[in-house]
Protein backbone atom coordinates (compact mmCIF):
# COMPACT_ATOMS: atom_id res chain seq x y z
CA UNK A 1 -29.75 -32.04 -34.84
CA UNK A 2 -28.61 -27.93 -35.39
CA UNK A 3 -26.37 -26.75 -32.39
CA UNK A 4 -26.99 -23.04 -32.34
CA UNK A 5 -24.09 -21.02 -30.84
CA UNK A 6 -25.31 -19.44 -27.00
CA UNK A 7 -25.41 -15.80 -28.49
CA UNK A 8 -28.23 -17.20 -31.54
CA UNK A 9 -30.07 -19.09 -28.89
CA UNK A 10 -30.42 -15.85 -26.72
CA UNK A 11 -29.28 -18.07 -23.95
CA UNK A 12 -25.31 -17.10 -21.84
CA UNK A 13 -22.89 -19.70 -21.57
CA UNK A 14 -21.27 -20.04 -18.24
CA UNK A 15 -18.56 -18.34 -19.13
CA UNK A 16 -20.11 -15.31 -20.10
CA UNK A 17 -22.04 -15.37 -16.90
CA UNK A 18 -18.97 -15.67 -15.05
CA UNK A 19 -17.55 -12.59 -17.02
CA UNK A 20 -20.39 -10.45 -16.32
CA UNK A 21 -20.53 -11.28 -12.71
CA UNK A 22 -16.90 -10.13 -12.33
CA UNK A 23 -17.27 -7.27 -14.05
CA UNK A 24 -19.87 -6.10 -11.50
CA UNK A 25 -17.06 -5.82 -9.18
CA UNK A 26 -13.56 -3.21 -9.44
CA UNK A 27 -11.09 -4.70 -10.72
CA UNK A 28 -8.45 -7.01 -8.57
CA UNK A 29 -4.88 -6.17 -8.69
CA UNK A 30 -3.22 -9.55 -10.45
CA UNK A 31 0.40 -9.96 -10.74
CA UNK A 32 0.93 -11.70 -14.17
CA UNK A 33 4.05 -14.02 -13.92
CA UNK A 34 6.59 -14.12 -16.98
CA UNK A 35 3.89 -13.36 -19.54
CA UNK A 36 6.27 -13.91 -22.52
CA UNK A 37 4.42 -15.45 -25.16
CA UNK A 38 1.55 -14.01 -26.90
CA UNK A 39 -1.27 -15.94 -25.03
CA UNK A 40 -0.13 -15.40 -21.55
CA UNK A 41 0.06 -11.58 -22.11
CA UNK A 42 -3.09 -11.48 -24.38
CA UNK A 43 -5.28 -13.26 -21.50
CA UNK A 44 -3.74 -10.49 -18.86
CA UNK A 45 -4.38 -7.60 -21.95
CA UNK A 46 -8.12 -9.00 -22.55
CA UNK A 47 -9.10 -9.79 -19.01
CA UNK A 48 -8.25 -6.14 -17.98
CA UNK A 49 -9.83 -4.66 -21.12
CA UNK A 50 -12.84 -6.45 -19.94
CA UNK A 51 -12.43 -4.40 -16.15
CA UNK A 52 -12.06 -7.74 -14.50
CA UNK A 53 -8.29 -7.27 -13.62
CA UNK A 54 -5.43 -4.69 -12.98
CA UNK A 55 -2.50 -6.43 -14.05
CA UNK A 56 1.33 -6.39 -12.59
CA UNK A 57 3.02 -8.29 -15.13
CA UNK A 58 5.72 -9.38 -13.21
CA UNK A 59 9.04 -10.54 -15.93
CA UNK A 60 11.54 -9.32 -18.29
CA UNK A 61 10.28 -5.69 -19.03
CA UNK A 62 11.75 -5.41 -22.47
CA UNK A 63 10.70 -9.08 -23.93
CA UNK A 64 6.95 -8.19 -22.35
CA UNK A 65 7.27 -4.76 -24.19
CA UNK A 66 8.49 -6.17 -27.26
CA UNK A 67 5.69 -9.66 -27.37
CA UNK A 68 2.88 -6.62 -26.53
CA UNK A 69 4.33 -4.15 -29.60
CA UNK A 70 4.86 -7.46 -31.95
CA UNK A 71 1.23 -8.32 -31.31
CA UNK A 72 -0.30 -4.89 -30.65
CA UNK A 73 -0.87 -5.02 -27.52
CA UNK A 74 -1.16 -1.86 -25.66
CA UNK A 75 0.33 -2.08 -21.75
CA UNK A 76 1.68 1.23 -21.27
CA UNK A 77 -0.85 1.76 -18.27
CA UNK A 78 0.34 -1.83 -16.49
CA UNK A 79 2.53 -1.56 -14.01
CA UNK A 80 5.99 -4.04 -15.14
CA UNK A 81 8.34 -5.33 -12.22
CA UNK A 82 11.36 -5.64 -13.95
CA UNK A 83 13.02 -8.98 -13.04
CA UNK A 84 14.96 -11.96 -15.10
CA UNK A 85 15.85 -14.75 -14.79
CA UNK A 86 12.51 -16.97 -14.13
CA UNK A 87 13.97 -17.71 -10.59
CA UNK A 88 13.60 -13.66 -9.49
CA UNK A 89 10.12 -13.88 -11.64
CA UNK A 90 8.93 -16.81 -8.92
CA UNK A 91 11.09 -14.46 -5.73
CA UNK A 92 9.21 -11.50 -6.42
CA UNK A 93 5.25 -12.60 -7.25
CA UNK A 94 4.92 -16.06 -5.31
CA UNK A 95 1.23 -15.80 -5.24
CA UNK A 96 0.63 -14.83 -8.94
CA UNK A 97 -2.77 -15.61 -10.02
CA UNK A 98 -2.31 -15.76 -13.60
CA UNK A 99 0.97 -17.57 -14.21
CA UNK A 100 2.55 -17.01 -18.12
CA UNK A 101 5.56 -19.49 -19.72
CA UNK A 102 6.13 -20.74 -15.85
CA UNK A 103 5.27 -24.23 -14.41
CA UNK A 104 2.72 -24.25 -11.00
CA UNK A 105 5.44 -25.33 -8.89
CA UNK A 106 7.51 -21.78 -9.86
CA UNK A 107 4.52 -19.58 -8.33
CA UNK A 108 5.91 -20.15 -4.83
CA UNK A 109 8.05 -17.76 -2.75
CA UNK A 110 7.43 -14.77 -1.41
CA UNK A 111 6.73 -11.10 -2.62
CA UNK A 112 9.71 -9.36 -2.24
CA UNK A 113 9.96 -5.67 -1.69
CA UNK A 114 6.43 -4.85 -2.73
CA UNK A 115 2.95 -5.14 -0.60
CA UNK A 116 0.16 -5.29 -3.01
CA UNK A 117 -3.01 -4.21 -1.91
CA UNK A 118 -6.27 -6.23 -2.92
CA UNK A 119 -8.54 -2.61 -2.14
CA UNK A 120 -9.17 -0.24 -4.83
């Protein structure tokens, strides 16, 4: 039996769906936390390329800079909150959405000296 990928068939996968639905929508205002590896900062990078986020990357500014230069990566319109070690990471974006090289459990706290509004 052929499998024929979704884009062949002329049919969307769910995923794409769920792309283009957010998409009809401005993008939210995500804080990113520690995105220092390629694949946590590429998913922030691609999901605002695609208008579906604004991301904060919230982490070690220079490391982020350096992982998005070393993997050409353009952020220089993302806002970066400066912050090391992991613990101020997890004190100053509690309620990340996307989390980067962090476990679950460090996505709790509170924001700290920011308000981040979810209205364009």
């Amino acid at each position: 039996m052929s499998v024929m990928p979704a884009e062949a068939s002329g049919t969307k996968s769910k995923y794409d769906r769920l792309i283009a639905a957010a998409q009809k929508v401005p993008p939210v205002p995500t804080l990113v936390v520690h995105p220092c590896d390629e694949s946590s900062l590429r998913g922030a990078v691609d999901a605002a390329e695609a208008g579906i986020i604004k991301p904060i990357l919230v982490g070690p500014a220079a490391k982020i800079r350096d992982i998005a230069a070393k993997h050409g990566m353009n952020i220089s319109s993302y806002e970066i909150v400066d912050t090391h070690p992991r613990a101020q990471c997890r004190q100053k974006a509690g309620r990340g959405i996307f989390r980067g090289g962090t476990r679950s459990r460090s996505r709790a706290g509170a924001i700290c000296n920011r308000k981040i509004s979810s209205s364009p």
